[in-house]
Protein backbone atom coordinates (compact mmCIF):
# COMPACT_ATOMS: atom_id res chain seq x y z
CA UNK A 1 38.43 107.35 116.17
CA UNK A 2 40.94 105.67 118.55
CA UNK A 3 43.37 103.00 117.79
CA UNK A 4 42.71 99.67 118.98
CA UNK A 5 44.64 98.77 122.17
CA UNK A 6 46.80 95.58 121.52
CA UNK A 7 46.66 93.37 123.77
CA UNK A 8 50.22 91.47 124.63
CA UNK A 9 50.78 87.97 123.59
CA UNK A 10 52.57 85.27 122.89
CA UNK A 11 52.99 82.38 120.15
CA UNK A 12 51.04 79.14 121.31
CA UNK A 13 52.66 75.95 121.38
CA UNK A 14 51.98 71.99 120.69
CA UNK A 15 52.78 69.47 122.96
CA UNK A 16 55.84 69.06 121.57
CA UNK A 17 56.72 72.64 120.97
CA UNK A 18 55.94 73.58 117.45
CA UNK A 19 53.91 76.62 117.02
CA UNK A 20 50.16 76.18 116.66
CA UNK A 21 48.38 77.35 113.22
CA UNK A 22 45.15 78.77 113.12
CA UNK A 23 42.18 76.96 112.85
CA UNK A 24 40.25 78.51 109.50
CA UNK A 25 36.89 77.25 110.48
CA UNK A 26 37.31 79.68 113.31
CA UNK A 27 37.89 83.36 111.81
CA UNK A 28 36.70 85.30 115.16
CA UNK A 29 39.18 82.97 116.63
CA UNK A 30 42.79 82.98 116.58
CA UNK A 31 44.62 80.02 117.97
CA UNK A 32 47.92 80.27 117.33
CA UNK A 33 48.22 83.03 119.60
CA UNK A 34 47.90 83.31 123.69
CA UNK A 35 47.21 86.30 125.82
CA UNK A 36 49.98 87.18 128.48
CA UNK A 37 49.46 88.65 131.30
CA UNK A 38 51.57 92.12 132.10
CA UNK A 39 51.30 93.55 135.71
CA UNK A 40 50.71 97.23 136.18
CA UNK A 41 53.61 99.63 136.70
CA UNK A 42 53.94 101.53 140.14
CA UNK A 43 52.90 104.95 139.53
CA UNK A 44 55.35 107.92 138.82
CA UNK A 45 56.08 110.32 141.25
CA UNK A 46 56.50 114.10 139.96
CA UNK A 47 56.65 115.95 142.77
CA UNK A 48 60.47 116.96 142.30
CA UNK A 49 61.30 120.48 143.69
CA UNK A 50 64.35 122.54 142.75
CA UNK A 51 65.81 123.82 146.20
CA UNK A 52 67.11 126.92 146.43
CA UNK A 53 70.91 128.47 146.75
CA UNK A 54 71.77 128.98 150.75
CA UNK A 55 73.57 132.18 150.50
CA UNK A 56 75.76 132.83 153.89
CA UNK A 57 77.21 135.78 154.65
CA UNK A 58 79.52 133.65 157.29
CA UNK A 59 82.75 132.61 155.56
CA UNK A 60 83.19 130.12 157.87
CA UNK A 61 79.79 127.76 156.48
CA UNK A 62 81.94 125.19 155.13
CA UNK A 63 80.91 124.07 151.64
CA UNK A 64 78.40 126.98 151.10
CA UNK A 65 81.44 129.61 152.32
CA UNK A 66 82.36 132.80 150.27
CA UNK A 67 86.30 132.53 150.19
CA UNK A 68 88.35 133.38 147.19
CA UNK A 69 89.32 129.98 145.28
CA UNK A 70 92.95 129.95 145.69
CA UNK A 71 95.41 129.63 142.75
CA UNK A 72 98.38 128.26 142.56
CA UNK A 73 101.73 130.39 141.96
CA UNK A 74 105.01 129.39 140.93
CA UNK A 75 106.92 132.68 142.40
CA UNK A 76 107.81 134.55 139.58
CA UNK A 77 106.82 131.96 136.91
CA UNK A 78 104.19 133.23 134.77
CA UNK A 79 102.15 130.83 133.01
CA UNK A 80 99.52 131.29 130.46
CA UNK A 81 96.53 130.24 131.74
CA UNK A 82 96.89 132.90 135.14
C-alpha cells in the first residue's frame, strides 16, 4: 500500500482577500483550496570521479614536487614544537 502523493497547494481567496470556506454540499470537493503548479527539477548528475595522485619522480614538477618542507630555525634556539 503506497501513500497518497500530495499534491501542492495553496489557500483560495475572495475577491477581497479573505480565505474561501468549503462548500459542505460538495464533500468530493474542496474549495477553499487551489492547486499550484511546481516545475520539475533538472536532473542530478552523479557521475563524479575521484582522480588519482600524480606521483613525479622530477623534483622540479612544481606543486606535485617531492622536496623536503623546510622548517624554520632560530640558530641555536630550540623550541618545543621542532
Amino acid at each position: 500500500m503506497e501513500p497518497k502523493k500530495k499534491t501542492p497547494r495553496k489557500r483560495a481567496r475572495k475577491a477581497d482577500g479573505k480565505f474561501k470556506g468549503d462548500n459542505p454540499l460538495t464533500p468530493d470537493v474542496n474549495e477553499a483550496w487551489e492547486p499550484t503548479e511546481v516545475a520539475e527539477a533538472l536532473p542530478k548528475k552523479t557521475n563524479y570521479k575521484v582522480k588519482s595522485k600524480v606521483k613525479t619522480s622530477n623534483t622540479t614538477a612544481g606543486k606535485y614536487s617531492t622536496k623536503q618542507t623546510i622548517r624554520p630555525t632560530f640558530g641555536s634556539v630550540k623550541t618545543k614544537q621542532h
